[in-house]
C-alpha atoms as a PDB file:
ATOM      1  CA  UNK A   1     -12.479  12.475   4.151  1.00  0.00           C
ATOM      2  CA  UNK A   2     -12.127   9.282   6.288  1.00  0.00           C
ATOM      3  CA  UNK A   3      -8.512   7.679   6.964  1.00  0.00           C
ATOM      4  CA  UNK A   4     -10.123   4.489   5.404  1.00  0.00           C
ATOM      5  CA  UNK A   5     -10.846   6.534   2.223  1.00  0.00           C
ATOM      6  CA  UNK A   6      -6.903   8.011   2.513  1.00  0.00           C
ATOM      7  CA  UNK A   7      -5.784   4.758   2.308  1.00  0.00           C
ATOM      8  CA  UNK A   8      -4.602   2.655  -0.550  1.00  0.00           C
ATOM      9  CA  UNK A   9      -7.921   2.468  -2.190  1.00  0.00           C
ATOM     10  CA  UNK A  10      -8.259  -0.788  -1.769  1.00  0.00           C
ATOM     11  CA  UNK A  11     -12.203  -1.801  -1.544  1.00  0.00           C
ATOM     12  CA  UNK A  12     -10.941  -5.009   0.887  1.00  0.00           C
ATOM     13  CA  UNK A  13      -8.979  -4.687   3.804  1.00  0.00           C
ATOM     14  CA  UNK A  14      -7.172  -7.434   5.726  1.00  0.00           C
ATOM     15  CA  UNK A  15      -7.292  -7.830   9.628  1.00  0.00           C
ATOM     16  CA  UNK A  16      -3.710  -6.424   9.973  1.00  0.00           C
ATOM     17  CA  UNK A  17      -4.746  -3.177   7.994  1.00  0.00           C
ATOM     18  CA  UNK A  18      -8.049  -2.648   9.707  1.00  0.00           C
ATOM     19  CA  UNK A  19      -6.197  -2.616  13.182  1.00  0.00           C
ATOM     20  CA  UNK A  20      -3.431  -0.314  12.124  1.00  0.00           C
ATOM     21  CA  UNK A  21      -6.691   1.786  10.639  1.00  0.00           C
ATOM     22  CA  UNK A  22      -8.560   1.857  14.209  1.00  0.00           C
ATOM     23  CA  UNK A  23      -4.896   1.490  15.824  1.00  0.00           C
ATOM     24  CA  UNK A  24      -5.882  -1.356  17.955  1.00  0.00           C
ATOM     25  CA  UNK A  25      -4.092  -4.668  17.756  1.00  0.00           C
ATOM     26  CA  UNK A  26      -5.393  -7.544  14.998  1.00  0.00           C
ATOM     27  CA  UNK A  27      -6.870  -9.182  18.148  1.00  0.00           C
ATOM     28  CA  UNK A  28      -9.164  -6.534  18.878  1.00  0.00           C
ATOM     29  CA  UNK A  29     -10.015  -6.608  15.224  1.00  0.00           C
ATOM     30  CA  UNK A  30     -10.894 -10.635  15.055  1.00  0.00           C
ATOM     31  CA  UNK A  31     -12.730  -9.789  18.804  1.00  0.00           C
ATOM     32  CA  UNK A  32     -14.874  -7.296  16.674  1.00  0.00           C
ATOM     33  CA  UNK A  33     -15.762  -9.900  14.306  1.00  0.00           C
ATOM     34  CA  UNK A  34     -16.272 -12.457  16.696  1.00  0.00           C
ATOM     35  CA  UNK A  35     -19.024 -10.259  18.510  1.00  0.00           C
ATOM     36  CA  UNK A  36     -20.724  -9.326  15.153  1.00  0.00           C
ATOM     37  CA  UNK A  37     -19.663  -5.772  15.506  1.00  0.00           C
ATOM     38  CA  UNK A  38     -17.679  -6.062  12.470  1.00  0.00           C
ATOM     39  CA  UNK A  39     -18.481  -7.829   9.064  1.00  0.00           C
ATOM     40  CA  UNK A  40     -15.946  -9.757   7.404  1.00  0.00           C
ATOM     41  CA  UNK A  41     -15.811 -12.493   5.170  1.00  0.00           C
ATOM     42  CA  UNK A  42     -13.653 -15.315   5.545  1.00  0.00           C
ATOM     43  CA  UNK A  43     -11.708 -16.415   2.411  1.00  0.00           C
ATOM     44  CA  UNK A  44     -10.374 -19.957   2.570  1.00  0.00           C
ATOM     45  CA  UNK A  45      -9.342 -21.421   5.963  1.00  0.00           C
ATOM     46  CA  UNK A  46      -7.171 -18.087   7.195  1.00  0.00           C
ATOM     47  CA  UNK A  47      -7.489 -14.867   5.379  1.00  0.00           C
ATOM     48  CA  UNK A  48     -10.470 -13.002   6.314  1.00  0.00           C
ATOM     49  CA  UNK A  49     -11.070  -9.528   4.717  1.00  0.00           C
ATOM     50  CA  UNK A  50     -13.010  -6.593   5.901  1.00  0.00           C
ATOM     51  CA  UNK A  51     -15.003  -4.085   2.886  1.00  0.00           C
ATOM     52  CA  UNK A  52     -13.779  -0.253   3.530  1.00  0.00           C
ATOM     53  CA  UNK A  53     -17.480   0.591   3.498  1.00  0.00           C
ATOM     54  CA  UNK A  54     -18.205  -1.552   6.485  1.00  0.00           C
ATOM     55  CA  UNK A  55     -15.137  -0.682   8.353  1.00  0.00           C
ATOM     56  CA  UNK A  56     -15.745   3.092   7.865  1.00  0.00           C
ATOM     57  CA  UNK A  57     -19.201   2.417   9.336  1.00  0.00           C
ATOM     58  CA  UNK A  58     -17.848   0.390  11.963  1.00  0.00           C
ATOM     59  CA  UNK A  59     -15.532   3.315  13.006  1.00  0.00           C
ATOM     60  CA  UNK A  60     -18.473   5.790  12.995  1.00  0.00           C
ATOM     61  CA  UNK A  61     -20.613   3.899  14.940  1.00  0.00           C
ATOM     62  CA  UNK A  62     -17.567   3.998  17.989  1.00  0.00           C
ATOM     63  CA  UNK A  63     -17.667   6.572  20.957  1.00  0.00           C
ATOM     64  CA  UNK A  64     -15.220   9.157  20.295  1.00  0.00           C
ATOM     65  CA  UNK A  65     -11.528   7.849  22.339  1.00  0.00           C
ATOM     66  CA  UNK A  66     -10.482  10.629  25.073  1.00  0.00           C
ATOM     67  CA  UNK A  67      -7.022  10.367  23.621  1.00  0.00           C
ATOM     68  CA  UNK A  68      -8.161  11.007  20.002  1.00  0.00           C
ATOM     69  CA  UNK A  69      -6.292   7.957  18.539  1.00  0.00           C
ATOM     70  CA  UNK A  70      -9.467   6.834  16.968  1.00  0.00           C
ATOM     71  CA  UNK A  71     -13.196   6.287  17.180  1.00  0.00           C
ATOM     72  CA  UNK A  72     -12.979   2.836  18.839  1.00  0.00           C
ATOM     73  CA  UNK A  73     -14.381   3.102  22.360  1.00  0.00           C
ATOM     74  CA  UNK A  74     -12.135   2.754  25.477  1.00  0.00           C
ATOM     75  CA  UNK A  75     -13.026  -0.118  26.616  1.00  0.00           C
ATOM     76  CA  UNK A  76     -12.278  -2.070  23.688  1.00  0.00           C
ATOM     77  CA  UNK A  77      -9.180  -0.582  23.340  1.00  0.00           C
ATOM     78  CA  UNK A  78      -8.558  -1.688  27.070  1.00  0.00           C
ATOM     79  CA  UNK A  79      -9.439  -5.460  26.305  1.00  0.00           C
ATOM     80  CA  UNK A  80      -7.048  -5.534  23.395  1.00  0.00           C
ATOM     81  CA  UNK A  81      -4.523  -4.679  25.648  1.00  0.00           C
ATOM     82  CA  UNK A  82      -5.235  -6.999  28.253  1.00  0.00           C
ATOM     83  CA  UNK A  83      -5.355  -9.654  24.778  1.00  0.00           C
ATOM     84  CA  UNK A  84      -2.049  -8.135  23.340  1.00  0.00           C
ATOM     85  CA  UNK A  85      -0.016  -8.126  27.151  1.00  0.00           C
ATOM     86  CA  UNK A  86      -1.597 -12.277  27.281  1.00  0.00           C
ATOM     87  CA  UNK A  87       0.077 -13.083  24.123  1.00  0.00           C
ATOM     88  CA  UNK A  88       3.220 -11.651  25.114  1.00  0.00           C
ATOM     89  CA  UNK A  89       3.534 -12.487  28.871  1.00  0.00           C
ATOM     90  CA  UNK A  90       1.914 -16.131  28.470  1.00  0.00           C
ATOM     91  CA  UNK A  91       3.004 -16.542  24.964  1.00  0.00           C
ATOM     92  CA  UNK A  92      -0.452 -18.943  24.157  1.00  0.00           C
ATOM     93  CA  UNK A  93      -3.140 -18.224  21.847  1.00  0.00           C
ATOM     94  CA  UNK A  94      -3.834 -18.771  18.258  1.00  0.00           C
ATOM     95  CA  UNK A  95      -1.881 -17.098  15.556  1.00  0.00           C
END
């Protein structure tokens, strides 16, 4: 049985939830989207929600991480910390 499935039981999932899911930041997450890696749907001018289904699939679709923190592949856990350390050092970006 999948984290995802663990969870709540909620059949939408917000940004923030999905990243503590993959445990990447909400960056990553809204980087995922961005690519078309991830579906979500966008509902009104700011909330965007992700189904569990697609999530789940999106998490099985990842090369295993060496440090078994989750499915998503290294180097997009690299570029969300190079996004994360950005927002903190430079303190620009859109919230």
């Amino acid at each position: 049985m999948s984290q995802i499935t663990r969870s709540s039981g909620k059949r939408f999932l917000t940004v923030g939830e999905a990243a503590e899911i993959c445990r990447v930041c909400r960056d990553t997450i809204r980087a995922e989207i961005e690519r078309g890696h991830l579906a979500a749907t966008r509902i009104g001018l700011r909330r965007i929600v992700i189904q569990r289904e697609e999530l789940e699939r999106y998490i099985e679709t990842r090369t295993p991480n060496p440090n078994g923190a989750s499915n998503i592949t290294s180097e997009i856990i690299d570029e969300a910390g190079q996004i994360c350390q950005e927002k903190r050092v430079g303190g620009r970006g859109v919230r």
